[in-house]
C-alpha atoms as a PDB file:
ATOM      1  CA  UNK A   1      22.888  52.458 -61.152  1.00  0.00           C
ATOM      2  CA  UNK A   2      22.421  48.829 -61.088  1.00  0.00           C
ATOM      3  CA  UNK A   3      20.858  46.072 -59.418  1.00  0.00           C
ATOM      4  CA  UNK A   4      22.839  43.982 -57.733  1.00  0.00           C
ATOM      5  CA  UNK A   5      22.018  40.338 -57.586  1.00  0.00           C
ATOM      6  CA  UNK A   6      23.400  39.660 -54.072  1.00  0.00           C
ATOM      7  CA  UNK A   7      22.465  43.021 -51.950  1.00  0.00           C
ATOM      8  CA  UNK A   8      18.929  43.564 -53.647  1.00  0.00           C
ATOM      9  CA  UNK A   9      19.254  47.255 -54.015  1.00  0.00           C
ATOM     10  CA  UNK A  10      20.547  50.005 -56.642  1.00  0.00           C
ATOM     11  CA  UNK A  11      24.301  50.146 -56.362  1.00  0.00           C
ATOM     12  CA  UNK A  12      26.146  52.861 -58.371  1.00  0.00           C
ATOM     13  CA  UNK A  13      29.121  51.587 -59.870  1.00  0.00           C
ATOM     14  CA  UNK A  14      31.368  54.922 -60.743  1.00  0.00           C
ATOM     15  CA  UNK A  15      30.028  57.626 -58.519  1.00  0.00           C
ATOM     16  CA  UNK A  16      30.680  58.423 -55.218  1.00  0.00           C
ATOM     17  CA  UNK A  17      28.006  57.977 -52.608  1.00  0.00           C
ATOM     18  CA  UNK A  18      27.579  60.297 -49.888  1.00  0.00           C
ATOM     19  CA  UNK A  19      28.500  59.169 -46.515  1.00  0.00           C
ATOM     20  CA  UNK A  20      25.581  58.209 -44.875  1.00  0.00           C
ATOM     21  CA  UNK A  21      24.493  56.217 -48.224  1.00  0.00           C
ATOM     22  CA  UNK A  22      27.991  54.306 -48.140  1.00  0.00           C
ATOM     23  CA  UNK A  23      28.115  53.468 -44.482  1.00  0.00           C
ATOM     24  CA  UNK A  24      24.806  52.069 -45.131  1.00  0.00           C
ATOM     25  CA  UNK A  25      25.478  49.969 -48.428  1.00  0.00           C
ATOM     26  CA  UNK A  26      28.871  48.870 -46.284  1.00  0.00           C
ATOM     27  CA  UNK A  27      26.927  47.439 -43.777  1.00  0.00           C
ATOM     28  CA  UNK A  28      24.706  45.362 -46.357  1.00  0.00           C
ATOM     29  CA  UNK A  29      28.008  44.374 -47.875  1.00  0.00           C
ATOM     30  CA  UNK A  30      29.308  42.820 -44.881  1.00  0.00           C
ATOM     31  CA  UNK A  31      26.369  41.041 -43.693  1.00  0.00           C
ATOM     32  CA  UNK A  32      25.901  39.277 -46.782  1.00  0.00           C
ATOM     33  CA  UNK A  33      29.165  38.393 -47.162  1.00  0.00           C
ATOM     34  CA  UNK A  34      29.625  37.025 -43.828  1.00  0.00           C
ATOM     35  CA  UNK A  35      28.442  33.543 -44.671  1.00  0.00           C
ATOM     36  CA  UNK A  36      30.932  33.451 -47.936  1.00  0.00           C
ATOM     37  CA  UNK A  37      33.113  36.021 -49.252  1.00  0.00           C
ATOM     38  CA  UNK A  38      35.697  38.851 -48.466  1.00  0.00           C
ATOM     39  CA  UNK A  39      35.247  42.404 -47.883  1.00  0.00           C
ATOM     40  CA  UNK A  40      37.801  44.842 -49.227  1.00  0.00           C
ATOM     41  CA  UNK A  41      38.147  47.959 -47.389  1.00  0.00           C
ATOM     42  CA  UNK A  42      40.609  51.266 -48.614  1.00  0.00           C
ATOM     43  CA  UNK A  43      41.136  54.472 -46.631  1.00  0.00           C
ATOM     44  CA  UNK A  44      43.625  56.930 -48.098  1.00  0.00           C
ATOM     45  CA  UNK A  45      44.226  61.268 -47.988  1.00  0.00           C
ATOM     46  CA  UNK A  46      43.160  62.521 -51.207  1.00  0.00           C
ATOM     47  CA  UNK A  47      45.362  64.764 -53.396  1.00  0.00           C
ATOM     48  CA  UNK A  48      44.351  66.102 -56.502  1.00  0.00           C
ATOM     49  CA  UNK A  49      47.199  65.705 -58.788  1.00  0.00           C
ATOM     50  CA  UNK A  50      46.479  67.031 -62.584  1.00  0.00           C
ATOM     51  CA  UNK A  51      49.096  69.180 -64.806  1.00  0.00           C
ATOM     52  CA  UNK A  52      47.544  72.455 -63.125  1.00  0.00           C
ATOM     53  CA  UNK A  53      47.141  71.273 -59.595  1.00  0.00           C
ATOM     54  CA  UNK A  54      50.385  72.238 -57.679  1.00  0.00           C
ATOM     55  CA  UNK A  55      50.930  70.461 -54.359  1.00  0.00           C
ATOM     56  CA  UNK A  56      51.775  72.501 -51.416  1.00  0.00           C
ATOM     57  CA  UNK A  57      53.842  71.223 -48.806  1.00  0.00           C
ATOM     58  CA  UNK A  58      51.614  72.877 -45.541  1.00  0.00           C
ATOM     59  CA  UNK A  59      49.820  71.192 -43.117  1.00  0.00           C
ATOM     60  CA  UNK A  60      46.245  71.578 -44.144  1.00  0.00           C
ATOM     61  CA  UNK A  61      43.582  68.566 -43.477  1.00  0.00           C
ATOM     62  CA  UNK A  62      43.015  67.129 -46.432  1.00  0.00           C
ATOM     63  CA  UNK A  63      40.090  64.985 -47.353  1.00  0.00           C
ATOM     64  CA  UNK A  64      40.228  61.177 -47.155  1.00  0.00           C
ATOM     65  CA  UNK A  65      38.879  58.535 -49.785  1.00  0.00           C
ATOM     66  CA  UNK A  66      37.124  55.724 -48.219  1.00  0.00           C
ATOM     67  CA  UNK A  67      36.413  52.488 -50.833  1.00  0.00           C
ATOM     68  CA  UNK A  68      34.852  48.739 -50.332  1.00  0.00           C
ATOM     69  CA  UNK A  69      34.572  45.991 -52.605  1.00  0.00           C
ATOM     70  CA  UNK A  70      33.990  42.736 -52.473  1.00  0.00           C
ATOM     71  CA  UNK A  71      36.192  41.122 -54.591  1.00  0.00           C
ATOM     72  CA  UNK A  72      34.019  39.233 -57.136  1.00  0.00           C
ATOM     73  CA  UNK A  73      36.527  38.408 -60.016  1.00  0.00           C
ATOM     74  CA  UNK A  74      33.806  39.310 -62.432  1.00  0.00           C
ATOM     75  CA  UNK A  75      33.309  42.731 -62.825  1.00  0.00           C
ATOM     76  CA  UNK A  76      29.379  42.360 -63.773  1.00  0.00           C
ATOM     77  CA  UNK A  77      28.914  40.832 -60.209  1.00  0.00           C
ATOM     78  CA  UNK A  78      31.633  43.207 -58.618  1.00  0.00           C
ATOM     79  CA  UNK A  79      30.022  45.832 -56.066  1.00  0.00           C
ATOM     80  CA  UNK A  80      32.901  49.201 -55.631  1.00  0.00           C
ATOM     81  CA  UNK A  81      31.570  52.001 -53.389  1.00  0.00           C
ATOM     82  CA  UNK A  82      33.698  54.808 -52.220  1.00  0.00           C
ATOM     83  CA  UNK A  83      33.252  58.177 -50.729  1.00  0.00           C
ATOM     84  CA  UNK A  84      35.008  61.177 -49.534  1.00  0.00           C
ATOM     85  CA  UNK A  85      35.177  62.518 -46.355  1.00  0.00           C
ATOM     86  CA  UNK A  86      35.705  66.078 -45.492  1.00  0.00           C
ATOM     87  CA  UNK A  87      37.987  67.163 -42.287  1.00  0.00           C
ATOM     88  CA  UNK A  88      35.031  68.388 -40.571  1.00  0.00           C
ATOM     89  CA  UNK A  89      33.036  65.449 -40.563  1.00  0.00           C
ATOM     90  CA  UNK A  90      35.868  62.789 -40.079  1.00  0.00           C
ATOM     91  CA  UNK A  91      35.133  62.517 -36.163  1.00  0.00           C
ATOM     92  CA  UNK A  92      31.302  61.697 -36.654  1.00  0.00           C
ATOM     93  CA  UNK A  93      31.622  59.699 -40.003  1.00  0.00           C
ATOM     94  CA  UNK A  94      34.556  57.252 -37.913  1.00  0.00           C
ATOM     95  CA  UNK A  95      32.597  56.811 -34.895  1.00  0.00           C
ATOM     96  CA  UNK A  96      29.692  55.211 -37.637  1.00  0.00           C
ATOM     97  CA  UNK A  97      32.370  53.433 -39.996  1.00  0.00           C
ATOM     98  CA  UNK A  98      34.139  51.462 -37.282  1.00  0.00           C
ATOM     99  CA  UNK A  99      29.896  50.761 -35.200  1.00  0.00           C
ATOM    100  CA  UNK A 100      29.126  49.169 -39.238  1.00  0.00           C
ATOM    101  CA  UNK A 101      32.612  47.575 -39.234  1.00  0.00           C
ATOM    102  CA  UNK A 102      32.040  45.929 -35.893  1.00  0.00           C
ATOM    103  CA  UNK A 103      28.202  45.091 -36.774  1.00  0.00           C
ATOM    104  CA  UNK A 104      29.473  43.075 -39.911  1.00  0.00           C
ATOM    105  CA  UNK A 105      32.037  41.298 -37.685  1.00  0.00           C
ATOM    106  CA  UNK A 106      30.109  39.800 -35.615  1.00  0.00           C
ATOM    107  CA  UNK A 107      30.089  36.462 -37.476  1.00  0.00           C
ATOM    108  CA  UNK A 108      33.380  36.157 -37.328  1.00  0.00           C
ATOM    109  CA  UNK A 109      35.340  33.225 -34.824  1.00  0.00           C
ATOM    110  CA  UNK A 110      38.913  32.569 -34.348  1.00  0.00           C
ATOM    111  CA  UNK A 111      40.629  30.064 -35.700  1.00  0.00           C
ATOM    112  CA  UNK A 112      40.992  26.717 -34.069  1.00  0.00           C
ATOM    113  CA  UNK A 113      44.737  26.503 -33.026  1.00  0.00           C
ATOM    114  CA  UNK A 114      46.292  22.803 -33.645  1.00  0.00           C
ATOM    115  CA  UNK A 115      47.786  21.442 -30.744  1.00  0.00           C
ATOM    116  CA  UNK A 116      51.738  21.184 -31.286  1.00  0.00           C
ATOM    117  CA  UNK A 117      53.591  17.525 -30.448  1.00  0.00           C
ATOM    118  CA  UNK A 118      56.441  17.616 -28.770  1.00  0.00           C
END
C-alpha cells in the first residue's frame, strides 16, 4: 500500500480491491481529477488462461475485470485499481459503478461548437 500524493489515502498498487473499496477509491479518482486530468476506465470477461487451464466453449457467466487509472506517465504518481466481479453480484455492483461514474461527471460541459461561414 501506498500513499498517494493526490487522493490522500492508502492505494494498493498490485492487488485487487474488493468492490465496494474500488467503487469508492473510483469515485475519489474522478473527483480529483475533474479539475485536470483523465480517467481511464477497463471492463473485460475474465478467462483464466495458463498451460493447465482448458477453455470450454459453454455458456457459463464468467466473471468480469473492472480497472481505472489515471494515466500519470510516471509510474510513482500512477494510481491502477481493479477488481473482479462475480455473476451474482454484477446487477448490484453496475447500478453503483455507473451512480460513481455519473457523480464524477458532473463537472463535465460540452464543448463550445464554432460557428461555420458560409
Amino acid at each position: 500500500m501506498i500513499r498517494h500524493p493526490q487522493l490522500g489515502f492508502l492505494v494498493t498498487m498490485q492487488k485487487r480491491l474488493d468492490n465496494e473499496r474500488f467503487l469508492s477509491t473510483l469515485a475519489v479518482l474522478l473527483k480529483t481529477s475533474s479539475e485536470q486530468g483523465s480517467v481511464y476506465l477497463e471492463q473485460k470477461r475474465l478467462i483464466k488462461t495458463g498451460p493447465d487451464t482448458v477453455i470450454d466453449a459453454t455458456d457459463a457467466p464468467y466473471p468480469l475485470l473492472f480497472r481505472a487509472t489515471d494515466g500519470a506517465k510516471t509510474k510513482a504518481k500512477r494510481v491502477k485499481i481493479s477488481t473482479i466481479v462475480s455473476p451474482k453480484d454484477l446487477d448490484q455492483f453496475w447500478q453503483n459503478y455507473t451512480d460513481a461514474l455519473k457523480s464524477g461527471m458532473a463537472g463535465l460541459r460540452r464543448k463550445d461548437k464554432k460557428k461555420q461561414r458560409k
